[in-house]
PDB file of N, CA and C in Angstrom:
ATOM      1  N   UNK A   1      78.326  45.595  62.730  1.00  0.00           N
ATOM      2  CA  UNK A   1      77.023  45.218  62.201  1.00  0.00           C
ATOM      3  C   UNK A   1      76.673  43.818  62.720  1.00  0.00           C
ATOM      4  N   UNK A   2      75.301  43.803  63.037  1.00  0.00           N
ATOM      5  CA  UNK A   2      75.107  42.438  64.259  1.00  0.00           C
ATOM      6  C   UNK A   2      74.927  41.139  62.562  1.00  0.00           C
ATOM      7  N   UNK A   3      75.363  40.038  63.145  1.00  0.00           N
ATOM      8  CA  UNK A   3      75.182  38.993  62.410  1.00  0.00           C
ATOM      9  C   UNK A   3      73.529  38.427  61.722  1.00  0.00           C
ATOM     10  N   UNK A   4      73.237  38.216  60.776  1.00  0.00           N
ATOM     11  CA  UNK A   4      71.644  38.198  60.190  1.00  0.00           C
ATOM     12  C   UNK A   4      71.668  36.525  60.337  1.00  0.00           C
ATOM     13  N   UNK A   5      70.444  36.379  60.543  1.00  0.00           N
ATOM     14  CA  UNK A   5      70.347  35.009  60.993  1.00  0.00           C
ATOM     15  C   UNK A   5      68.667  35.091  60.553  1.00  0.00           C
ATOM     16  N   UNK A   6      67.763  33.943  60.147  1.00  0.00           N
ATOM     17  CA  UNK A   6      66.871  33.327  59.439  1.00  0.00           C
ATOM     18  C   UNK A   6      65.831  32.476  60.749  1.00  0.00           C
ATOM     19  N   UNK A   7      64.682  33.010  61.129  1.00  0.00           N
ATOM     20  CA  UNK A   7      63.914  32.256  61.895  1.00  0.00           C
ATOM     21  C   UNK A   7      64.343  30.871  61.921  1.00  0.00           C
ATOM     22  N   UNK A   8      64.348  30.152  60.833  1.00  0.00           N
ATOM     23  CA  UNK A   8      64.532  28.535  60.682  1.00  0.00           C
ATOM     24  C   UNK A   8      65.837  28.588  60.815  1.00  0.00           C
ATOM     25  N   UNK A   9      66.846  29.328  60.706  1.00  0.00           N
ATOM     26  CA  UNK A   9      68.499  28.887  60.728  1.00  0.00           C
ATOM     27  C   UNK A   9      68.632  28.851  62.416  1.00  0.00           C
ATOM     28  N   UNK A  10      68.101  30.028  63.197  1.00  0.00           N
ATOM     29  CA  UNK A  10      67.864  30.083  64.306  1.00  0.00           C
ATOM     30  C   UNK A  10      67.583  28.659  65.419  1.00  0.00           C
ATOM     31  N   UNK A  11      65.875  28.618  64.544  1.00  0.00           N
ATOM     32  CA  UNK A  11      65.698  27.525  65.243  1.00  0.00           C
ATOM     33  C   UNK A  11      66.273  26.229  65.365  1.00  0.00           C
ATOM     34  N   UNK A  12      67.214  26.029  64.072  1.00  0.00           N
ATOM     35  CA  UNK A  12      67.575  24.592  63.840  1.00  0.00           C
ATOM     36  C   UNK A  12      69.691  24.804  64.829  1.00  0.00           C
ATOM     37  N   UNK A  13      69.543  26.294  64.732  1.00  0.00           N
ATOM     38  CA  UNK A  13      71.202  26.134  65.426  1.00  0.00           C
ATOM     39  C   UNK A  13      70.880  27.018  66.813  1.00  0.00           C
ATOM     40  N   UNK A  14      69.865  26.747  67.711  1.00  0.00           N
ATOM     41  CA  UNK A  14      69.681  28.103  68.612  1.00  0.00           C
ATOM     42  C   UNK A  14      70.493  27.676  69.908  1.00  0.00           C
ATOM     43  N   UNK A  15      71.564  26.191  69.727  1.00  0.00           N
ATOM     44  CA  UNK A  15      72.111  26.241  70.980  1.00  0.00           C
ATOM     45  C   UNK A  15      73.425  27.136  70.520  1.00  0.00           C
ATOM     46  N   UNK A  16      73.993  26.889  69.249  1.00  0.00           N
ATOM     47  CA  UNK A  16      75.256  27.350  68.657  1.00  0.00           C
ATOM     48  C   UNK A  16      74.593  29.036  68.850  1.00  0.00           C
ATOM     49  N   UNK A  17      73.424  29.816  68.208  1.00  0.00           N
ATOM     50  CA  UNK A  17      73.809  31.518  68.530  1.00  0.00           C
ATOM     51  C   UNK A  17      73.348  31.616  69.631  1.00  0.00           C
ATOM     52  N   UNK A  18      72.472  30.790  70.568  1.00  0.00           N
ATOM     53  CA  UNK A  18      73.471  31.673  72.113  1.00  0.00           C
ATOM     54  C   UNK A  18      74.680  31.399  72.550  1.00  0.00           C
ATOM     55  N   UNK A  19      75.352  30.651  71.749  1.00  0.00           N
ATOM     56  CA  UNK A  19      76.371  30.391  72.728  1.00  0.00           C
ATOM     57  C   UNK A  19      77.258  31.925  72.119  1.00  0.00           C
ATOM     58  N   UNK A  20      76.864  31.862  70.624  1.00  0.00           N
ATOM     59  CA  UNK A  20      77.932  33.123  70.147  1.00  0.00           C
ATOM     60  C   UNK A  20      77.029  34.644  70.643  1.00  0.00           C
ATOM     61  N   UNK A  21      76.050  34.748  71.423  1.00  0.00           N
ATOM     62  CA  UNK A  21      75.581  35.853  71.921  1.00  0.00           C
ATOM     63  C   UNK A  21      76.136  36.064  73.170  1.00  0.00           C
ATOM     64  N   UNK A  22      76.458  34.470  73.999  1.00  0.00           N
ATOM     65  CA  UNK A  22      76.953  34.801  74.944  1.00  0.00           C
ATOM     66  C   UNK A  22      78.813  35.033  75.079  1.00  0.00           C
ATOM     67  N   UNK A  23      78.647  35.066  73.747  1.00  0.00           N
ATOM     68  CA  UNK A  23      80.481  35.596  73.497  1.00  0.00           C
ATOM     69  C   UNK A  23      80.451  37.325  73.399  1.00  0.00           C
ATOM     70  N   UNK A  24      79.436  37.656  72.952  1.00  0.00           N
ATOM     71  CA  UNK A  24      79.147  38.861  72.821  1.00  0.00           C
ATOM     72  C   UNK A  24      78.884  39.383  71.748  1.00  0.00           C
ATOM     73  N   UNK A  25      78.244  38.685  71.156  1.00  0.00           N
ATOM     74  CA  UNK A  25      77.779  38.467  69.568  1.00  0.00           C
ATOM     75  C   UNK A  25      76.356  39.235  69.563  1.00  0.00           C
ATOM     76  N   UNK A  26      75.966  39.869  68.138  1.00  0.00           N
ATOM     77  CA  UNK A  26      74.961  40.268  68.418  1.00  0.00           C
ATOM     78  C   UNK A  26      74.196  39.740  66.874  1.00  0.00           C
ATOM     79  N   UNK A  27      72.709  39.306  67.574  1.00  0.00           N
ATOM     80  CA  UNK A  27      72.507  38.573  66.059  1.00  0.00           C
ATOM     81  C   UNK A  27      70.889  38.748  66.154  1.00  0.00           C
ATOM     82  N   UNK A  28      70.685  39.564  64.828  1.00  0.00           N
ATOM     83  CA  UNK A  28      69.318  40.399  64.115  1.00  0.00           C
ATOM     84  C   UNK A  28      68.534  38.898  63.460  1.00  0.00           C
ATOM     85  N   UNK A  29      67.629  38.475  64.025  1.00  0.00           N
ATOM     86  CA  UNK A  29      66.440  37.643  63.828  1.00  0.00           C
ATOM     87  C   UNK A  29      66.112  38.709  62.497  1.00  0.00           C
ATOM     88  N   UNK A  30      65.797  37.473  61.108  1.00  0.00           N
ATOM     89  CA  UNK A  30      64.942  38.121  60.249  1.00  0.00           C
ATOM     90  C   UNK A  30      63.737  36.939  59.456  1.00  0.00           C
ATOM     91  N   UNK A  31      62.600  37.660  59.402  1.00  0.00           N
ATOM     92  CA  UNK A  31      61.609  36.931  58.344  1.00  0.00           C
ATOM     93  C   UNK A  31      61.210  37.609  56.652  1.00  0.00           C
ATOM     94  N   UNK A  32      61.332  36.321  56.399  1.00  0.00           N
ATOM     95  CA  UNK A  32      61.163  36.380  55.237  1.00  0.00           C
ATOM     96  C   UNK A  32      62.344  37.838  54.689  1.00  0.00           C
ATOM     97  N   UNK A  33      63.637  37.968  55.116  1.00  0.00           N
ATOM     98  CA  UNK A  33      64.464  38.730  54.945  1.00  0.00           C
ATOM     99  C   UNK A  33      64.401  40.308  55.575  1.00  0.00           C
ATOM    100  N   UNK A  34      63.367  40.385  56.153  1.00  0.00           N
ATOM    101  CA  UNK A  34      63.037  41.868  56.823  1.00  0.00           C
ATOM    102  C   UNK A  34      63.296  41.717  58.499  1.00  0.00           C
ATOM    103  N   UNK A  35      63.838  42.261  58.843  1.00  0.00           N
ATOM    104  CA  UNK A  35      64.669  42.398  60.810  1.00  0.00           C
ATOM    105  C   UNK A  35      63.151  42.380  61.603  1.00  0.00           C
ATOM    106  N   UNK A  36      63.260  41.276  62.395  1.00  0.00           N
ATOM    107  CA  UNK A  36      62.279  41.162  63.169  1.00  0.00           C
ATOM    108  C   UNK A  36      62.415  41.633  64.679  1.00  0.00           C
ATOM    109  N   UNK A  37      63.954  41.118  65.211  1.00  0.00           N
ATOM    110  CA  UNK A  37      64.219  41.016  66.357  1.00  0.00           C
ATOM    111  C   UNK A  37      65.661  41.059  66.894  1.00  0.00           C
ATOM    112  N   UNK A  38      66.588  41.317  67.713  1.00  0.00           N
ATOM    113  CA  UNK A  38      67.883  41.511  67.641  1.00  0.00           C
ATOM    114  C   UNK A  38      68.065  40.584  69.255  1.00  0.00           C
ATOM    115  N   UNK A  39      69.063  40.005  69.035  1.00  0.00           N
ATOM    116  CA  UNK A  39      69.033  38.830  70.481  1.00  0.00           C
ATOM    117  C   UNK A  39      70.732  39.701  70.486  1.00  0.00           C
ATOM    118  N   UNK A  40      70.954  39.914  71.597  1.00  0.00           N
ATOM    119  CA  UNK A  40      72.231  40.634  72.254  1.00  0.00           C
ATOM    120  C   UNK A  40      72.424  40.338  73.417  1.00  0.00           C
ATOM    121  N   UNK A  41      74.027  40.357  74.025  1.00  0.00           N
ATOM    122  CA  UNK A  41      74.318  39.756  75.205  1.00  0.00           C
ATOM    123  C   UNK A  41      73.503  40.395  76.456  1.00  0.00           C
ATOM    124  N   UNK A  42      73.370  39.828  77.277  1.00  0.00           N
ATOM    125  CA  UNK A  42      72.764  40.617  78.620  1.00  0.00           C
ATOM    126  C   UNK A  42      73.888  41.712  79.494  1.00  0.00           C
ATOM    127  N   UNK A  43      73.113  42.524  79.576  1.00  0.00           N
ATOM    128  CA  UNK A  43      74.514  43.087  80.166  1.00  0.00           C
ATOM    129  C   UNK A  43      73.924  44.005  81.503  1.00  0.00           C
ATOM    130  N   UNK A  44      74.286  43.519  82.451  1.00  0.00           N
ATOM    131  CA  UNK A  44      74.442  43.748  83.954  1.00  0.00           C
ATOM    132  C   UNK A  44      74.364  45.606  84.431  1.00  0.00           C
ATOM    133  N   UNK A  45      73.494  46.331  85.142  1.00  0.00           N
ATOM    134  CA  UNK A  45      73.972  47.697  85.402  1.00  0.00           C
ATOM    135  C   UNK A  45      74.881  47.354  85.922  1.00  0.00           C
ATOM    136  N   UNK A  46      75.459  48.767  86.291  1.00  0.00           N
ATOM    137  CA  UNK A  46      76.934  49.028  86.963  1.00  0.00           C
ATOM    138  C   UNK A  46      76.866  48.386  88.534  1.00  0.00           C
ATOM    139  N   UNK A  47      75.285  48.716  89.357  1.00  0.00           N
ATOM    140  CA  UNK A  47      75.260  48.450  90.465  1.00  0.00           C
ATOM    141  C   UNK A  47      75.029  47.093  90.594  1.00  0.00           C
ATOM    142  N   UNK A  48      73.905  46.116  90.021  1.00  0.00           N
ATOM    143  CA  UNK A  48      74.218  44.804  89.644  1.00  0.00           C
ATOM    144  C   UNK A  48      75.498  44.175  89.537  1.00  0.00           C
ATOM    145  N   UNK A  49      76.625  44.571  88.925  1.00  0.00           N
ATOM    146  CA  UNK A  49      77.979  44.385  88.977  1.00  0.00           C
ATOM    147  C   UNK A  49      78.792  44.572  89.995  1.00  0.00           C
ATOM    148  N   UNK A  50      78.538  45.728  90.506  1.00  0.00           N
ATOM    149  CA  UNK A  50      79.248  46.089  92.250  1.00  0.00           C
ATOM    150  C   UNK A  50      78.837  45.033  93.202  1.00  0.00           C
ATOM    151  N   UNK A  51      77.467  44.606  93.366  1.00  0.00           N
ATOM    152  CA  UNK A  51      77.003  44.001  94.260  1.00  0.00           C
ATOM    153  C   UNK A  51      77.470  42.182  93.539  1.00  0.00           C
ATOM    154  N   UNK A  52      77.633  41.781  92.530  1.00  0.00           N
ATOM    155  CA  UNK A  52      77.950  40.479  92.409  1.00  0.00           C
ATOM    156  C   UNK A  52      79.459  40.353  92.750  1.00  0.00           C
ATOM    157  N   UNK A  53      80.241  41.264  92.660  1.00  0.00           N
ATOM    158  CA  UNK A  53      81.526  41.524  93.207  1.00  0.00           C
ATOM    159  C   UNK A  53      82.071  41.901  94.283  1.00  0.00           C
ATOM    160  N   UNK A  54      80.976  42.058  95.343  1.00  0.00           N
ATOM    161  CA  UNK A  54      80.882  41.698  96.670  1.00  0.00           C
ATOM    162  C   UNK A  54      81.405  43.308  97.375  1.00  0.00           C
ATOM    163  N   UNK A  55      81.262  44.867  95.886  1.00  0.00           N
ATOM    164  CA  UNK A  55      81.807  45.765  96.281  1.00  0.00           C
ATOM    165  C   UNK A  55      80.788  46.865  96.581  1.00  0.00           C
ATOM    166  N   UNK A  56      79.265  46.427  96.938  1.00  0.00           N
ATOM    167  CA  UNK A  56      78.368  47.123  97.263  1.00  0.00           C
ATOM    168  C   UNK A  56      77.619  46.216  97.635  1.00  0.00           C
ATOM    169  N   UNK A  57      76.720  47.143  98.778  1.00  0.00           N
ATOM    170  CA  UNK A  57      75.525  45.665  98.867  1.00  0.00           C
ATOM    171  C   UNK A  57      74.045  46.519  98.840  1.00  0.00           C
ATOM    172  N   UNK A  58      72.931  45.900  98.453  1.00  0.00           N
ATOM    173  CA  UNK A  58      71.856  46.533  98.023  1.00  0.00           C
ATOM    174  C   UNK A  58      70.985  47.254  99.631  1.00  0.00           C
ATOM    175  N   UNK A  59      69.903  47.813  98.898  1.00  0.00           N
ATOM    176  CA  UNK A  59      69.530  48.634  99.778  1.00  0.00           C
ATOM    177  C   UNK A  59      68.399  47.663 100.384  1.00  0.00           C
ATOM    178  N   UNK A  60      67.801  48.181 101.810  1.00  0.00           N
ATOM    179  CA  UNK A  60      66.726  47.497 102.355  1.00  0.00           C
ATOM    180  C   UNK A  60      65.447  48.290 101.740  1.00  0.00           C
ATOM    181  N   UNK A  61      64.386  47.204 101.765  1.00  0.00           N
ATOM    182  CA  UNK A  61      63.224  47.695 101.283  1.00  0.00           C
ATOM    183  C   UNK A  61      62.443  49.078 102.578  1.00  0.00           C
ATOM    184  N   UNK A  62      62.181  49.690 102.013  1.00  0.00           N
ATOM    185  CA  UNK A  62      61.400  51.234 102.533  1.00  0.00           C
ATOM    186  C   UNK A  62      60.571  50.595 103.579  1.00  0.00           C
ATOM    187  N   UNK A  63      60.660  50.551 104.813  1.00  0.00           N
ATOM    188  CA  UNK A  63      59.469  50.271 105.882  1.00  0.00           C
ATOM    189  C   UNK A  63      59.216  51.268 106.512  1.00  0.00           C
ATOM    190  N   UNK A  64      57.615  51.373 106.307  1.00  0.00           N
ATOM    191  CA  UNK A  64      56.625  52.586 106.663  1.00  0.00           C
ATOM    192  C   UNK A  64      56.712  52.566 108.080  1.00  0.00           C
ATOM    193  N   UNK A  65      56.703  53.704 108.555  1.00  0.00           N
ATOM    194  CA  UNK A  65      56.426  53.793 110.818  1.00  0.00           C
ATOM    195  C   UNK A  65      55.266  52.654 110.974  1.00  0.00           C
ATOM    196  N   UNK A  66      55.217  52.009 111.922  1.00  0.00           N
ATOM    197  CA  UNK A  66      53.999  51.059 112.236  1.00  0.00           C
ATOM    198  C   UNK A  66      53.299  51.888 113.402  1.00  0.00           C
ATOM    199  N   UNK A  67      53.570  53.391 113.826  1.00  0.00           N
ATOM    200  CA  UNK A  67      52.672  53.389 114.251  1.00  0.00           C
ATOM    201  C   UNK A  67      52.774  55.026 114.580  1.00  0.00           C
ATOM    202  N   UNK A  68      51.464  55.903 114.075  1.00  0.00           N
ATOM    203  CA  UNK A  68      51.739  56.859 114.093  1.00  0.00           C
ATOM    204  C   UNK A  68      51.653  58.379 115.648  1.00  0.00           C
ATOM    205  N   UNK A  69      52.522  59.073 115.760  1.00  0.00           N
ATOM    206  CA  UNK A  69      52.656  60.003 117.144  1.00  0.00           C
ATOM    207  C   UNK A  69      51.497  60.677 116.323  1.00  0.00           C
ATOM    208  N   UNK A  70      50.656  60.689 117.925  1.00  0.00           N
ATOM    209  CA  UNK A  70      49.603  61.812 118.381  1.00  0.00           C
ATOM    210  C   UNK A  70      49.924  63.030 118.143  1.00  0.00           C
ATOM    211  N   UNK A  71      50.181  63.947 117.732  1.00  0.00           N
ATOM    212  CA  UNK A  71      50.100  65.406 118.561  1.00  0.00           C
ATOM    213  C   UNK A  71      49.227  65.802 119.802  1.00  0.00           C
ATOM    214  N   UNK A  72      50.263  66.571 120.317  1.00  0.00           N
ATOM    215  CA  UNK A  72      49.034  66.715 121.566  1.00  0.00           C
ATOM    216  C   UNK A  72      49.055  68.137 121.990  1.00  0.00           C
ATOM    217  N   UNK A  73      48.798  68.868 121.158  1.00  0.00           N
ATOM    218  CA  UNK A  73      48.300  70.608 121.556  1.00  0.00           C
ATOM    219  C   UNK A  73      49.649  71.175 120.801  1.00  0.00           C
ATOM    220  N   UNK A  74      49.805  72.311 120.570  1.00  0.00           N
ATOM    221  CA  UNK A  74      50.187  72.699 119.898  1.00  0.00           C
ATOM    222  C   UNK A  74      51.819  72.814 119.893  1.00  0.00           C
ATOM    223  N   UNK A  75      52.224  71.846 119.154  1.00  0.00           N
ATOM    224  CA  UNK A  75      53.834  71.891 119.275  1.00  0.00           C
ATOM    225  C   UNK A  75      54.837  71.765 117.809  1.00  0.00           C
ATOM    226  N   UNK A  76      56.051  72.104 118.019  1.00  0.00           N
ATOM    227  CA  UNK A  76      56.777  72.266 116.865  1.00  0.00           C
ATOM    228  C   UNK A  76      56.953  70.935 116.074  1.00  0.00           C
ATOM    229  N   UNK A  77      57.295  70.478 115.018  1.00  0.00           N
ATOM    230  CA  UNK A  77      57.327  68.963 114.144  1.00  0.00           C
ATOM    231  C   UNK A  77      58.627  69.000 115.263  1.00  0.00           C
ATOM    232  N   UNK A  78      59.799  69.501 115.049  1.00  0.00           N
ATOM    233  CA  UNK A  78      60.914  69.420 115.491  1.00  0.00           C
ATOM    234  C   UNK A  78      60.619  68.444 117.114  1.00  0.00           C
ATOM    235  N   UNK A  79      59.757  68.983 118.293  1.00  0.00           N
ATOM    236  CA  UNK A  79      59.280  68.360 119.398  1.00  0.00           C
ATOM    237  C   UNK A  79      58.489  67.083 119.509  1.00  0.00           C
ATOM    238  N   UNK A  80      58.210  67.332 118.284  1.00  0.00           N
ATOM    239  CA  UNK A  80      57.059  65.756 117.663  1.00  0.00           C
ATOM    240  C   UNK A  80      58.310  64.618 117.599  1.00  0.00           C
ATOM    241  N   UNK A  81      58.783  65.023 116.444  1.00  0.00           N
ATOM    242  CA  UNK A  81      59.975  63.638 116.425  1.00  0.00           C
ATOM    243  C   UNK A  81      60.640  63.650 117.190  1.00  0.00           C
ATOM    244  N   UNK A  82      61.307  64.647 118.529  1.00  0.00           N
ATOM    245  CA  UNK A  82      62.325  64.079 119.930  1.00  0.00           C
ATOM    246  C   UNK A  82      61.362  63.166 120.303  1.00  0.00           C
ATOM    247  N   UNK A  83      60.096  63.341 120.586  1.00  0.00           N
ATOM    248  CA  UNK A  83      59.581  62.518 121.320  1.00  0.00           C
ATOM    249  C   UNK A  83      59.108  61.143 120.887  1.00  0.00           C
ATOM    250  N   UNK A  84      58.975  61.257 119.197  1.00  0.00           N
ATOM    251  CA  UNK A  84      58.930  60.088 118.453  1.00  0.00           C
ATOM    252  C   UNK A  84      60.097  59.079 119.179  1.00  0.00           C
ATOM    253  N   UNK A  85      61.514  59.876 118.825  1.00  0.00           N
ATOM    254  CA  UNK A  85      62.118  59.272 119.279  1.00  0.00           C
ATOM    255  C   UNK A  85      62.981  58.502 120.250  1.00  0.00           C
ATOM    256  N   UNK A  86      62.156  59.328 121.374  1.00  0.00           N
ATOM    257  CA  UNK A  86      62.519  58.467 123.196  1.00  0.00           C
ATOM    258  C   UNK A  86      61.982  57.829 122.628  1.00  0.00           C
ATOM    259  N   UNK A  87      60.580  57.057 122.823  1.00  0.00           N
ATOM    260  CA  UNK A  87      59.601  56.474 122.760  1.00  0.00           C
ATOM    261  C   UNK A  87      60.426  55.222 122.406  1.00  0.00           C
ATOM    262  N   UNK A  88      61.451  55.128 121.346  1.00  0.00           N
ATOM    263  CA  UNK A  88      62.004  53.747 120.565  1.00  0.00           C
ATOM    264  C   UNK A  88      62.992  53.010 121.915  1.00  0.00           C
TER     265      UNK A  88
END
């Protein structure tokens, strides 16, 4: 059960509960005694984690063709892209 903590208790100790959020503490903001808000540790995806651990590395952003093949009379897609790809 996350720790209850008081807008004003908050504000007057908010270096002390992050420090215990960043222990892994989890602590339910309340007003006037009713749950407003829940402050919890941050926690990293799996791939975020691979890649800060140097055991994946991210992907490149999607770049569109800059420039698009003609067709030129009637030919298969398959003949379109060989020739797309001499061209490079």
């Amino acid at each position: 059960m996350p720790t209850q903590m008081g807008i004003r208790e908050l504000r007057d100790t908010l270096t002390h509960a992050i420090r215990r959020v960043r222990a892994g503490e989890t602590i339910e903001v309340t007003h006037d005694g009713e749950p407003v808000a829940v402050i919890s540790p941050y926690r990293r995806s799996r791939l975020d984690q691979l890649i800060a651990e140097g055991r994946a590395t991210p992907g490149r952003p999607f770049r569109a063709p800059t420039r698009l093949i003609e067709a030129k009379g009637p030919r298969s897609a398959s003949e379109i892209i060989r020739e797309g790809r001499e061209d490079r």
